[in-house]
PDB file of N, CA and C in Angstrom:
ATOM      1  N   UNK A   1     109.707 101.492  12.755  1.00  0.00           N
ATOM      2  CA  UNK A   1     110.132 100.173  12.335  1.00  0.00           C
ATOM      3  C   UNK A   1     111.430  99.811  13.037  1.00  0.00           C
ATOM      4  N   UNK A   2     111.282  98.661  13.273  1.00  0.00           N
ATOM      5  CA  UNK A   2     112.826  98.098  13.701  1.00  0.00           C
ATOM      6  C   UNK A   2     113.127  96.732  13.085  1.00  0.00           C
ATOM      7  N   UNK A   3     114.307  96.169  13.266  1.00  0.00           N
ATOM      8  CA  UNK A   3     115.242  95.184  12.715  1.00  0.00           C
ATOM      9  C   UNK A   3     115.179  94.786  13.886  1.00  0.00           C
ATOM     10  N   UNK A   4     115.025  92.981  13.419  1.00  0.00           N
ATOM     11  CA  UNK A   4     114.719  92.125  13.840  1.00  0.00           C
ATOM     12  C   UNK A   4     115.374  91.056  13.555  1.00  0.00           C
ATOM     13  N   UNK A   5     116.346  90.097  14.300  1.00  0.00           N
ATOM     14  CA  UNK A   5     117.035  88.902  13.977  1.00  0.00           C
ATOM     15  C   UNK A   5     116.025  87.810  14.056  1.00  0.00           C
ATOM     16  N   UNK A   6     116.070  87.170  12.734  1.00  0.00           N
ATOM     17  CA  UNK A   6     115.064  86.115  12.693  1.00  0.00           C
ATOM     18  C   UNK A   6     116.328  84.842  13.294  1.00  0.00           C
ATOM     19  N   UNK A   7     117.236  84.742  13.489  1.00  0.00           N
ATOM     20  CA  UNK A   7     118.062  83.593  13.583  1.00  0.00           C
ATOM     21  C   UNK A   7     118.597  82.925  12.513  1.00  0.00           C
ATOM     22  N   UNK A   8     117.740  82.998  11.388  1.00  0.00           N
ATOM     23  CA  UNK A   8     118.643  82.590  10.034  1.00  0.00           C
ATOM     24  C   UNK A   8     120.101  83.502   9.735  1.00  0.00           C
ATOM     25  N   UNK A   9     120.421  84.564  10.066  1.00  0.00           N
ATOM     26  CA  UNK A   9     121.463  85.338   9.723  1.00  0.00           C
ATOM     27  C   UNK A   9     120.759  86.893   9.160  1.00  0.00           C
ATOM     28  N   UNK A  10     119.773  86.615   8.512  1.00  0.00           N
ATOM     29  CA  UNK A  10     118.892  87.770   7.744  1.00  0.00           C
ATOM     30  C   UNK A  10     118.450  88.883   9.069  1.00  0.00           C
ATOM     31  N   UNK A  11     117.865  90.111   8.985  1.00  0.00           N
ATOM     32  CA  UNK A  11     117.127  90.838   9.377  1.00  0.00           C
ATOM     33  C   UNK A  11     115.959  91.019   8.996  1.00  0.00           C
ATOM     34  N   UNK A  12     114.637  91.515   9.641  1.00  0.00           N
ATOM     35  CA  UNK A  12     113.813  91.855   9.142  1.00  0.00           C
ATOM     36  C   UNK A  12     113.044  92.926   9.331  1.00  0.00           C
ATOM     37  N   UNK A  13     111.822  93.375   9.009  1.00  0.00           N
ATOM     38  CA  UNK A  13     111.240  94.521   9.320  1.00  0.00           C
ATOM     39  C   UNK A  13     110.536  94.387  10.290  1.00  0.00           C
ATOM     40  N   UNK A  14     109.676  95.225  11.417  1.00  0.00           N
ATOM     41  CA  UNK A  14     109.414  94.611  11.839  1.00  0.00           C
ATOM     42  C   UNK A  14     108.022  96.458  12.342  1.00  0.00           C
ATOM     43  N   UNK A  15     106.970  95.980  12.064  1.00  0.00           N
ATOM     44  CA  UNK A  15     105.942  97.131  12.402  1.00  0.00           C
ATOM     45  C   UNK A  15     104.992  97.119  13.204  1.00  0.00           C
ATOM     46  N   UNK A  16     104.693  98.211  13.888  1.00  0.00           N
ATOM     47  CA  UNK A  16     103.516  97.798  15.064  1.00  0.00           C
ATOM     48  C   UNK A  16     102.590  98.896  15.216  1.00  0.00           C
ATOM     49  N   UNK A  17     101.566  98.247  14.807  1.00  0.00           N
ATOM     50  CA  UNK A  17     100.697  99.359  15.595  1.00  0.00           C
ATOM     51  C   UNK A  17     100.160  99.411  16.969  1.00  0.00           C
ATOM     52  N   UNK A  18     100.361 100.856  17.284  1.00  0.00           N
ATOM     53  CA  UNK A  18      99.679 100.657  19.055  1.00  0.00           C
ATOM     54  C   UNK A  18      98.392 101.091  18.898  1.00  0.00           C
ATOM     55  N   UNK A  19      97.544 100.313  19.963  1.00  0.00           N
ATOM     56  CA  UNK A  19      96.154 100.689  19.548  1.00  0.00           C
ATOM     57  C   UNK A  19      96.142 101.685  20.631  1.00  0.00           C
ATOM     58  N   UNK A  20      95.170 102.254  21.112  1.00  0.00           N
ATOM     59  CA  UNK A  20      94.979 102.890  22.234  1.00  0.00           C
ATOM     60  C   UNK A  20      93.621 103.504  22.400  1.00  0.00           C
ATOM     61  N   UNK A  21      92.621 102.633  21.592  1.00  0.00           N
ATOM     62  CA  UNK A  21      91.019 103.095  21.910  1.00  0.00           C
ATOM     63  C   UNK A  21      90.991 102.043  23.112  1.00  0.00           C
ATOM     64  N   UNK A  22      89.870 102.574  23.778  1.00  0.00           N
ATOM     65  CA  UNK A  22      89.348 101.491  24.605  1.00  0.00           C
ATOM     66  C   UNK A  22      87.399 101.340  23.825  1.00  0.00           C
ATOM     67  N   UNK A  23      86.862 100.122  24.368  1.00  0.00           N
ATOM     68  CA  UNK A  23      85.830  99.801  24.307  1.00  0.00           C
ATOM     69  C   UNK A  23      84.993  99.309  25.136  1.00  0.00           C
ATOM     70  N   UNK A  24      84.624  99.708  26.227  1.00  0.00           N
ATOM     71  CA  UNK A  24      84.011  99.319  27.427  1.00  0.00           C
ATOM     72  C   UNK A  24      83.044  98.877  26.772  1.00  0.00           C
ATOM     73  N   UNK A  25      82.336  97.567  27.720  1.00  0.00           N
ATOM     74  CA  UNK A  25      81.489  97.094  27.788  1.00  0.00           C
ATOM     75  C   UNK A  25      79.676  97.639  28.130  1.00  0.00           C
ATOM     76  N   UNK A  26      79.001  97.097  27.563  1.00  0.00           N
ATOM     77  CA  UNK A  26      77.756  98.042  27.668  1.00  0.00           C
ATOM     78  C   UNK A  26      77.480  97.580  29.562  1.00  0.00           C
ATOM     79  N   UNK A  27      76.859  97.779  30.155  1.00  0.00           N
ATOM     80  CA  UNK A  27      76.485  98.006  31.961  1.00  0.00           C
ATOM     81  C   UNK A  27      75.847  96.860  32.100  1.00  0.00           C
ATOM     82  N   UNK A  28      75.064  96.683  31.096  1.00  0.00           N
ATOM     83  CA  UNK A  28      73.756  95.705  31.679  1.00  0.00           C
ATOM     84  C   UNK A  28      75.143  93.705  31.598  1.00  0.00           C
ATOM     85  N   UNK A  29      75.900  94.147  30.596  1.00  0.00           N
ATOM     86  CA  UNK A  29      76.944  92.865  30.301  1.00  0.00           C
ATOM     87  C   UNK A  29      77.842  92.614  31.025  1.00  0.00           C
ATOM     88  N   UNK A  30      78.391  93.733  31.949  1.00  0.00           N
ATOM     89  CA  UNK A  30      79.602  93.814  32.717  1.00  0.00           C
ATOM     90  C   UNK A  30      78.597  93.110  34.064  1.00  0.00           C
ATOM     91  N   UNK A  31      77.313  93.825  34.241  1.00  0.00           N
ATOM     92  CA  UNK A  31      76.970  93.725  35.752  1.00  0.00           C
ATOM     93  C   UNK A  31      76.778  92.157  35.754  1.00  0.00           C
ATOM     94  N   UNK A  32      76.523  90.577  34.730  1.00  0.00           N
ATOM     95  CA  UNK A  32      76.810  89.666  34.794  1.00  0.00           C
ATOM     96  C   UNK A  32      78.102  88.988  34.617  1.00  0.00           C
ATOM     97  N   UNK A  33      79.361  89.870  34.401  1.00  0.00           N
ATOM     98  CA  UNK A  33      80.386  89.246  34.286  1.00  0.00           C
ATOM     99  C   UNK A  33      81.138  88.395  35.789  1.00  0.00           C
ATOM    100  N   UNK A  34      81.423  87.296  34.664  1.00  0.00           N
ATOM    101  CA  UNK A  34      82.030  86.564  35.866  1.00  0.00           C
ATOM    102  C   UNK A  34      83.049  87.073  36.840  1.00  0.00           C
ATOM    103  N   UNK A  35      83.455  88.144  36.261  1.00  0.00           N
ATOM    104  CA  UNK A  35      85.031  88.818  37.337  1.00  0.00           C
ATOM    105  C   UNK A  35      84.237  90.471  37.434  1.00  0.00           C
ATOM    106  N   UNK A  36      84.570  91.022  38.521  1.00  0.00           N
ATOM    107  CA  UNK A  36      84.590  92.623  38.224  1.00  0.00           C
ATOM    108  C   UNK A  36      85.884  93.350  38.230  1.00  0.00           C
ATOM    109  N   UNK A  37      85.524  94.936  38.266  1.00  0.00           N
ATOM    110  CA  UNK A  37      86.940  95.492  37.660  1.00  0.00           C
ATOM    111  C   UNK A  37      88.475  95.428  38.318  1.00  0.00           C
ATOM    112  N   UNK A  38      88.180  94.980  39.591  1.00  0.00           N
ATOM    113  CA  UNK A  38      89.700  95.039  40.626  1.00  0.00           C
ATOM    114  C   UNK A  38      89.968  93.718  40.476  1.00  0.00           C
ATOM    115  N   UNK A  39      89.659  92.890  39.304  1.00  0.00           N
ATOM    116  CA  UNK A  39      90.402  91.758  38.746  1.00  0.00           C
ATOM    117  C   UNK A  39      92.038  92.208  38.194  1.00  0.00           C
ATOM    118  N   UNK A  40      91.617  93.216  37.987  1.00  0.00           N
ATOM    119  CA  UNK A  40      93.034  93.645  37.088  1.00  0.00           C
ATOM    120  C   UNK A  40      93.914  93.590  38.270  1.00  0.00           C
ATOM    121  N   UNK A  41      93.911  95.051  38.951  1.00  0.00           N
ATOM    122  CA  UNK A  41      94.881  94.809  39.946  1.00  0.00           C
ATOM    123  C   UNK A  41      95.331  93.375  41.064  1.00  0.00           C
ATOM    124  N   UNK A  42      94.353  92.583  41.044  1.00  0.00           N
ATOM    125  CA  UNK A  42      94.696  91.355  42.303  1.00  0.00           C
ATOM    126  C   UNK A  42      95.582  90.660  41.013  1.00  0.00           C
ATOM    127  N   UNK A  43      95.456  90.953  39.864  1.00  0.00           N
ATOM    128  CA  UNK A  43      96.227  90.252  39.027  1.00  0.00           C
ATOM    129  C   UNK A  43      97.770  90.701  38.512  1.00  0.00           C
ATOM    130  N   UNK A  44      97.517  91.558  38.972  1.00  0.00           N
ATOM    131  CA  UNK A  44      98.569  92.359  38.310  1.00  0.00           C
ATOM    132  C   UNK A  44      99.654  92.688  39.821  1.00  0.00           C
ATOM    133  N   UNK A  45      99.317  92.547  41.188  1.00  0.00           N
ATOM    134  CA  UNK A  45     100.076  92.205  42.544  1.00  0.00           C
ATOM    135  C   UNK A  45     100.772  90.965  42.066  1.00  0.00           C
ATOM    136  N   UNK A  46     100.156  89.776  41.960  1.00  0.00           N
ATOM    137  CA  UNK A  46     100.853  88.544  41.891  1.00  0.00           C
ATOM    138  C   UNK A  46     100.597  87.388  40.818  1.00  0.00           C
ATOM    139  N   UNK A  47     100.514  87.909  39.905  1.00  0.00           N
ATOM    140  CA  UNK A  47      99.685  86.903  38.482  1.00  0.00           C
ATOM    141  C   UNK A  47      99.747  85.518  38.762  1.00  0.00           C
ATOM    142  N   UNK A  48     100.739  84.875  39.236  1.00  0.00           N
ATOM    143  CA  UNK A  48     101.087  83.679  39.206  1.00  0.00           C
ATOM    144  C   UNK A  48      99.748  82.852  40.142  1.00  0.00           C
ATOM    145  N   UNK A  49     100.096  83.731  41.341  1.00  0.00           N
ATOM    146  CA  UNK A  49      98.692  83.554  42.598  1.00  0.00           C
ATOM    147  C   UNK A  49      97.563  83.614  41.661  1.00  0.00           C
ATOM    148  N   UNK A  50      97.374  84.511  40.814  1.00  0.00           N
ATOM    149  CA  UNK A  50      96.083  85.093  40.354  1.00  0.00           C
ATOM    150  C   UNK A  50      95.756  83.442  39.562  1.00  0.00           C
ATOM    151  N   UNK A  51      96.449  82.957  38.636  1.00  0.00           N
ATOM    152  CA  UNK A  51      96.019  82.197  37.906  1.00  0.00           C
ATOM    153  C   UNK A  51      95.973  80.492  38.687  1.00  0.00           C
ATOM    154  N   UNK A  52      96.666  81.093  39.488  1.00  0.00           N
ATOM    155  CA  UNK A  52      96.328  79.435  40.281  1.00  0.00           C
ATOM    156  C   UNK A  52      95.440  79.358  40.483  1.00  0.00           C
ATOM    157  N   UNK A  53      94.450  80.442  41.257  1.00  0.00           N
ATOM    158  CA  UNK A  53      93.020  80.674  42.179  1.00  0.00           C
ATOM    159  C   UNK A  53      92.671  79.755  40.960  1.00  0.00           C
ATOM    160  N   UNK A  54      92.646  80.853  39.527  1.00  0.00           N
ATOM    161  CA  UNK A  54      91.779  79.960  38.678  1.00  0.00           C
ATOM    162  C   UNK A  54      91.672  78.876  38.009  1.00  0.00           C
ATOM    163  N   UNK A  55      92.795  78.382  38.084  1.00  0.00           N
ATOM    164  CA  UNK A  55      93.001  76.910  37.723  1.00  0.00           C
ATOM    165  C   UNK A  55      92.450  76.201  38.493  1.00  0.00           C
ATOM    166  N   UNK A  56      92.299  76.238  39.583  1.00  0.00           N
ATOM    167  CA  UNK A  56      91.731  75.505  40.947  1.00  0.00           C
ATOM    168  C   UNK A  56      90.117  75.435  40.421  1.00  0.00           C
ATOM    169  N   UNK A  57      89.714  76.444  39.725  1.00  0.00           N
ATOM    170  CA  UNK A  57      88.140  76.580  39.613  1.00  0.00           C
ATOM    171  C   UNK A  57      88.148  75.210  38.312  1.00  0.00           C
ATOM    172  N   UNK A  58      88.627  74.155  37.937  1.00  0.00           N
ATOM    173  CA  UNK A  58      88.472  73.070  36.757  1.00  0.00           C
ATOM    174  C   UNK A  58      89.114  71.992  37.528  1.00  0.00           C
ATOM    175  N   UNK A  59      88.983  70.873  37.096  1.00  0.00           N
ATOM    176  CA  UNK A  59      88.814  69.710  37.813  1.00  0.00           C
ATOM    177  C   UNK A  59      89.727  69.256  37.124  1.00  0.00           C
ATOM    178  N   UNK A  60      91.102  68.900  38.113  1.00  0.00           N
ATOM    179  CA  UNK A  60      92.504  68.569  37.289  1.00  0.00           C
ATOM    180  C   UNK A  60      92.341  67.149  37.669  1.00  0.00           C
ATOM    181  N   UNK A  61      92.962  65.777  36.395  1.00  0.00           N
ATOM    182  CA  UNK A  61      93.134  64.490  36.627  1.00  0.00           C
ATOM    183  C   UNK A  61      94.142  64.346  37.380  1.00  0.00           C
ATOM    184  N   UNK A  62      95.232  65.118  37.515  1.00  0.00           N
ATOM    185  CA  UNK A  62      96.350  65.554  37.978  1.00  0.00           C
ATOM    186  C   UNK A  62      96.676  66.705  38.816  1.00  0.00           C
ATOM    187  N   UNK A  63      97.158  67.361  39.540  1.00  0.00           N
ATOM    188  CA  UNK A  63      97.258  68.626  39.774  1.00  0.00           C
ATOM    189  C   UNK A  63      98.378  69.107  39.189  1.00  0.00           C
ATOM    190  N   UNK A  64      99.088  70.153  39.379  1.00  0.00           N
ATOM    191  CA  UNK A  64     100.476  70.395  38.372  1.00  0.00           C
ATOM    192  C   UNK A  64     101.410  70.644  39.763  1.00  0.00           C
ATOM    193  N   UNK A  65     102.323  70.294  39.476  1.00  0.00           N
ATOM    194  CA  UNK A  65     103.499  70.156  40.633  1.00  0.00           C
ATOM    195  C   UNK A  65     104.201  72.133  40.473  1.00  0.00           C
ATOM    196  N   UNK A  66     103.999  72.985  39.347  1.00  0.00           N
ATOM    197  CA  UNK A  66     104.582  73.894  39.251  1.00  0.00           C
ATOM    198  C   UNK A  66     103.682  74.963  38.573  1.00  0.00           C
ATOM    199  N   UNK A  67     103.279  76.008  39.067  1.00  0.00           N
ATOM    200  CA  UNK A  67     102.269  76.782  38.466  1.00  0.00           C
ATOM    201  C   UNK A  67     102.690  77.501  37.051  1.00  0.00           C
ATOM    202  N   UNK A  68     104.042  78.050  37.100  1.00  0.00           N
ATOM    203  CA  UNK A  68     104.553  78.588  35.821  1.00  0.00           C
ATOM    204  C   UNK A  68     106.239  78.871  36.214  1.00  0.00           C
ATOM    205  N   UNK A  69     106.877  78.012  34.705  1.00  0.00           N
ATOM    206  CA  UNK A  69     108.313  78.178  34.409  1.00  0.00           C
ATOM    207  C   UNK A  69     108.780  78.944  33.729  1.00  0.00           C
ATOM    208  N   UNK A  70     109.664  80.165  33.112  1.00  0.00           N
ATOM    209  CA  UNK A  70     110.033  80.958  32.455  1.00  0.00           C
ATOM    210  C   UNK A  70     111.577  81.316  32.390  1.00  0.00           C
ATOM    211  N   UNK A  71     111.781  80.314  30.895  1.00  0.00           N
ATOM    212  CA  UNK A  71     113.440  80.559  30.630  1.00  0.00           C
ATOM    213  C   UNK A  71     113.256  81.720  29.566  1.00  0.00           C
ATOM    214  N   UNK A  72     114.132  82.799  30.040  1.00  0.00           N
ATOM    215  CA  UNK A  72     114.132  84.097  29.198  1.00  0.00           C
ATOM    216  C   UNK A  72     114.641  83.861  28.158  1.00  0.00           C
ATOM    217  N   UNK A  73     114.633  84.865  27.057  1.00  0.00           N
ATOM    218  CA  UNK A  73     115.615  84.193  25.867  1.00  0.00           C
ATOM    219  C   UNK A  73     116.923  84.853  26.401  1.00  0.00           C
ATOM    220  N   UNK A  74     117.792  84.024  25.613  1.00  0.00           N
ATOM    221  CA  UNK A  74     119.577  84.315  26.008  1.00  0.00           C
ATOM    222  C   UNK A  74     120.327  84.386  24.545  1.00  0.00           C
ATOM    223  N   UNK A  75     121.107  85.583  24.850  1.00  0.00           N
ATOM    224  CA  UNK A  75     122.148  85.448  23.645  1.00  0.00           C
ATOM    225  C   UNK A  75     123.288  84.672  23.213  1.00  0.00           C
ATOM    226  N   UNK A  76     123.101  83.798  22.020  1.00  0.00           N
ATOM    227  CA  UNK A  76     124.695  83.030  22.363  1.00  0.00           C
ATOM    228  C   UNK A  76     125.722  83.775  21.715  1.00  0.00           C
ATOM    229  N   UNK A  77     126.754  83.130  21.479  1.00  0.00           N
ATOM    230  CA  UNK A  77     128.069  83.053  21.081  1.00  0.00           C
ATOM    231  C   UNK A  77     128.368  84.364  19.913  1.00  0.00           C
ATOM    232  N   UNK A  78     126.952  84.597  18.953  1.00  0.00           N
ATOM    233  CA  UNK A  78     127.072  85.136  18.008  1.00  0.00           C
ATOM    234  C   UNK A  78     126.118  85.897  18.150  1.00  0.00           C
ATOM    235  N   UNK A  79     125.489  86.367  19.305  1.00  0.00           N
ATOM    236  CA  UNK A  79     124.127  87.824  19.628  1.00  0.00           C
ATOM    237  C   UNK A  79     123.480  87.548  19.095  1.00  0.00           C
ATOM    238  N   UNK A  80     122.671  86.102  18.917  1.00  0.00           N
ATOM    239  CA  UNK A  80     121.260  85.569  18.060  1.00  0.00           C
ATOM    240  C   UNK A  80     120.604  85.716  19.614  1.00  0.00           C
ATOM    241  N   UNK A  81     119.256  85.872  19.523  1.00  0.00           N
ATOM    242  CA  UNK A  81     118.250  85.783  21.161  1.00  0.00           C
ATOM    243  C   UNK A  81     117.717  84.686  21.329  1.00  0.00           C
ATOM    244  N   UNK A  82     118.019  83.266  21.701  1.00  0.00           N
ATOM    245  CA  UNK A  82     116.950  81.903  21.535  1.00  0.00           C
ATOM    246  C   UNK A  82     115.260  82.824  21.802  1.00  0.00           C
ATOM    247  N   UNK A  83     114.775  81.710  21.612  1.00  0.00           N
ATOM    248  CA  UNK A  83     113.752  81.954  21.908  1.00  0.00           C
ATOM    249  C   UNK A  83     112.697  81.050  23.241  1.00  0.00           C
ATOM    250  N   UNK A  84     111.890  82.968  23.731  1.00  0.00           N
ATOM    251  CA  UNK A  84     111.816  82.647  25.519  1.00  0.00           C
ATOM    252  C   UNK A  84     110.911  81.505  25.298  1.00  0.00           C
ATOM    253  N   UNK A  85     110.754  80.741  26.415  1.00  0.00           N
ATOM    254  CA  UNK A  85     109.426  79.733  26.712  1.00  0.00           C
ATOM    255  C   UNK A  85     109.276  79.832  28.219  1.00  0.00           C
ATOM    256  N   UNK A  86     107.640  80.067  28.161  1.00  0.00           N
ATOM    257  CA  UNK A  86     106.996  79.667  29.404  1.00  0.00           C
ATOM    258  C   UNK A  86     105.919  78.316  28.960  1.00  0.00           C
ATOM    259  N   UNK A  87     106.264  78.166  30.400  1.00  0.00           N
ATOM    260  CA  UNK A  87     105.216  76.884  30.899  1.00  0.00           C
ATOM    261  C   UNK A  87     104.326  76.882  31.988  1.00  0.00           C
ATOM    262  N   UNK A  88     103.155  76.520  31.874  1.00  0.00           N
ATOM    263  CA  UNK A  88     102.010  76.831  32.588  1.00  0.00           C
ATOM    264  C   UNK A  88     101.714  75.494  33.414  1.00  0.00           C
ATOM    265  N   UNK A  89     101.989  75.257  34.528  1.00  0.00           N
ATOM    266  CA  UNK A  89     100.936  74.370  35.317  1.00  0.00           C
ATOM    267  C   UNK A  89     101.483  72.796  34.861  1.00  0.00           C
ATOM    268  N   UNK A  90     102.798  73.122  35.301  1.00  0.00           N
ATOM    269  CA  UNK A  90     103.662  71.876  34.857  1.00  0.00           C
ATOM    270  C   UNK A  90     103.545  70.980  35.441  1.00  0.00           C
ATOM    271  N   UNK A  91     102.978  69.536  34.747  1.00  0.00           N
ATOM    272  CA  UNK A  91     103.370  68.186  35.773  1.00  0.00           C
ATOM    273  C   UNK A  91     101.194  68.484  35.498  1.00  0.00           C
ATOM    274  N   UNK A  92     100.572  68.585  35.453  1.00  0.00           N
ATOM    275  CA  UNK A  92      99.236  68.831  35.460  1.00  0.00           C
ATOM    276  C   UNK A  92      98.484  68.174  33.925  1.00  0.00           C
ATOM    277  N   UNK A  93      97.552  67.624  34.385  1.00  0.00           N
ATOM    278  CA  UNK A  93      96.723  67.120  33.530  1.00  0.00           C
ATOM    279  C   UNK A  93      95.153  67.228  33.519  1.00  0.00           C
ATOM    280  N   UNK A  94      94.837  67.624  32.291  1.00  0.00           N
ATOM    281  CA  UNK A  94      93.332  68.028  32.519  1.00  0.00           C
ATOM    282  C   UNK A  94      92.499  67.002  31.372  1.00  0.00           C
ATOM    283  N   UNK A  95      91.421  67.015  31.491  1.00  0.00           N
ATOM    284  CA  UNK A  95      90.640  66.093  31.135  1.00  0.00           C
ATOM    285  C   UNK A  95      89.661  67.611  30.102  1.00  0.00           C
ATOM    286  N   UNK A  96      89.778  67.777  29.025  1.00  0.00           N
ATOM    287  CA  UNK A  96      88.813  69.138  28.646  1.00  0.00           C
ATOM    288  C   UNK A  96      87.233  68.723  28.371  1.00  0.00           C
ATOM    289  N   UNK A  97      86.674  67.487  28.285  1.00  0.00           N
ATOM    290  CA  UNK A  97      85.918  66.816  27.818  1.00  0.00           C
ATOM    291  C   UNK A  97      84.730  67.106  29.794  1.00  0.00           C
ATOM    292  N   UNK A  98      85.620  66.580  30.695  1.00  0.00           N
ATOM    293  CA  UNK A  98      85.312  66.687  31.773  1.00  0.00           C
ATOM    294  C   UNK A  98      84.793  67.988  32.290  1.00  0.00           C
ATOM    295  N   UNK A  99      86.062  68.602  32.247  1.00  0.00           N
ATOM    296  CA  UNK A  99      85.486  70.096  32.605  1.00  0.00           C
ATOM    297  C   UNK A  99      84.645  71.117  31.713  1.00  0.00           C
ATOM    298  N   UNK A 100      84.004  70.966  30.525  1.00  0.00           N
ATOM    299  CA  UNK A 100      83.384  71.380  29.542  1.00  0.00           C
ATOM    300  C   UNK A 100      82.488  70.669  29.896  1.00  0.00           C
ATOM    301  N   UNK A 101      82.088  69.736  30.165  1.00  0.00           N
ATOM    302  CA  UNK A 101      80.887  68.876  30.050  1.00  0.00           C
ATOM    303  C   UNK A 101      80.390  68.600  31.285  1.00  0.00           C
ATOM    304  N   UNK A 102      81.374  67.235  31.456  1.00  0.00           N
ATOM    305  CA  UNK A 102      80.772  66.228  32.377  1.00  0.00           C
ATOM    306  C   UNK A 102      80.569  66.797  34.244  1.00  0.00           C
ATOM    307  N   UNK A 103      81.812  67.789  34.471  1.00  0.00           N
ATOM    308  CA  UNK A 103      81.322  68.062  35.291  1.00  0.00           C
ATOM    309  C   UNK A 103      80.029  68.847  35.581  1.00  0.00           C
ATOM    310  N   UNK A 104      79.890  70.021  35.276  1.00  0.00           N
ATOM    311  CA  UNK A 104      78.668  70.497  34.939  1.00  0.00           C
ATOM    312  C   UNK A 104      77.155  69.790  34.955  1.00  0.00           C
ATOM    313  N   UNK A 105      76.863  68.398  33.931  1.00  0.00           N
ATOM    314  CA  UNK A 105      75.995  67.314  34.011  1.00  0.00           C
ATOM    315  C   UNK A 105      76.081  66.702  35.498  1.00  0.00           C
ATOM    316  N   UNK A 106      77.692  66.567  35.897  1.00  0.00           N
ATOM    317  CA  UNK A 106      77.583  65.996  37.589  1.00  0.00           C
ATOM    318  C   UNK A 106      76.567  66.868  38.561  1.00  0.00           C
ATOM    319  N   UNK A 107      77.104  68.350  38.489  1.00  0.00           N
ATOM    320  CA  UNK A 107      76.511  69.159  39.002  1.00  0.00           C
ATOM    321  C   UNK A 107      75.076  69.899  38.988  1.00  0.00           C
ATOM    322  N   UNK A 108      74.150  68.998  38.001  1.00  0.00           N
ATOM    323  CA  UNK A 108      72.608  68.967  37.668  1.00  0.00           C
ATOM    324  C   UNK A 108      72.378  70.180  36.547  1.00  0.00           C
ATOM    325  N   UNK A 109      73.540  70.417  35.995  1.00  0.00           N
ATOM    326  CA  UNK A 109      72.620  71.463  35.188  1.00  0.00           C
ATOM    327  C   UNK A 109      72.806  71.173  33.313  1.00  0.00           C
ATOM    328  N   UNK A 110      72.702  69.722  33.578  1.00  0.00           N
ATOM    329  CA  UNK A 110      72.810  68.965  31.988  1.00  0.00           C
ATOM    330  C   UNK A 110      71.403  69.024  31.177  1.00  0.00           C
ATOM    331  N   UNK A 111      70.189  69.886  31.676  1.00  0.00           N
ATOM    332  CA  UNK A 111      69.595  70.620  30.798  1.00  0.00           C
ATOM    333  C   UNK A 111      69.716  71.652  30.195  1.00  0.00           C
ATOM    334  N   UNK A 112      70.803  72.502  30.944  1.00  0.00           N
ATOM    335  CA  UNK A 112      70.788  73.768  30.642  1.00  0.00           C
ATOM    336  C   UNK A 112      71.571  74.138  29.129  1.00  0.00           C
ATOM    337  N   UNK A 113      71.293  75.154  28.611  1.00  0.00           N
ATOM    338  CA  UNK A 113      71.879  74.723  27.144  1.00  0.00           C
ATOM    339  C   UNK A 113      73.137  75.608  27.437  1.00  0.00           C
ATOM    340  N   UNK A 114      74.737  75.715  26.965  1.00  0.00           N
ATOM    341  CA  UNK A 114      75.901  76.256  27.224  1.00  0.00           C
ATOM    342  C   UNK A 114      75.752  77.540  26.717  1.00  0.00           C
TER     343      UNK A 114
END
């Protein structure tokens, strides 16, 4: 357990469990998966790259001027930690209606059931 500054002034508890089973996938499910296993690593060289590729795969109304922003948290005056924020694909606009649907129907397969 550890103590945890919530920012009100209080502490709290704070517990974790680590998991550490794995659960592989049965063969016949993996051999249709959309990614195979050296997804991890091309992702794990340059994530940022990694997730652009896939953003590129959906049909932006917009494109995003910035793939991802990340202000760390910082301590102020009195050793409270703000809290971090990232931002994904800033300046970007997506249509979810489009890319769930309509493109797909563009692309002839608006019989097919999802």
């Amino acid at each position: 357990m550890s103590e945890i500054n919530d920012g009100s002034g209080a502490s709290v508890s704070e517990g974790r469990l680590v998991e550490t089973r794995a659960f592989p996938p049965p063969a016949g499910l993996a051999a249709r998966a959309n990614v195979a296993a050296d997804v991890y690593a091309t992702a794990a060289a340059d994530p940022i790259a990694f997730w652009e590729r896939a953003a590129e795969r959906l049909t932006w109304a917009r494109p995003w001027d910035t793939a991802h922003e990340w202000d760390p948290p910082v301590r102020d005056a009195e050793g409270a930690l703000s809290v971090p924020a990232a931002r994904w694909f800033v300046g970007g606009r997506l249509n979810v209606a489009e890319n769930c649907v309509d493109r797909h129907v563009a692309a002839g397969r608006g019989e097919k059931v999802a």
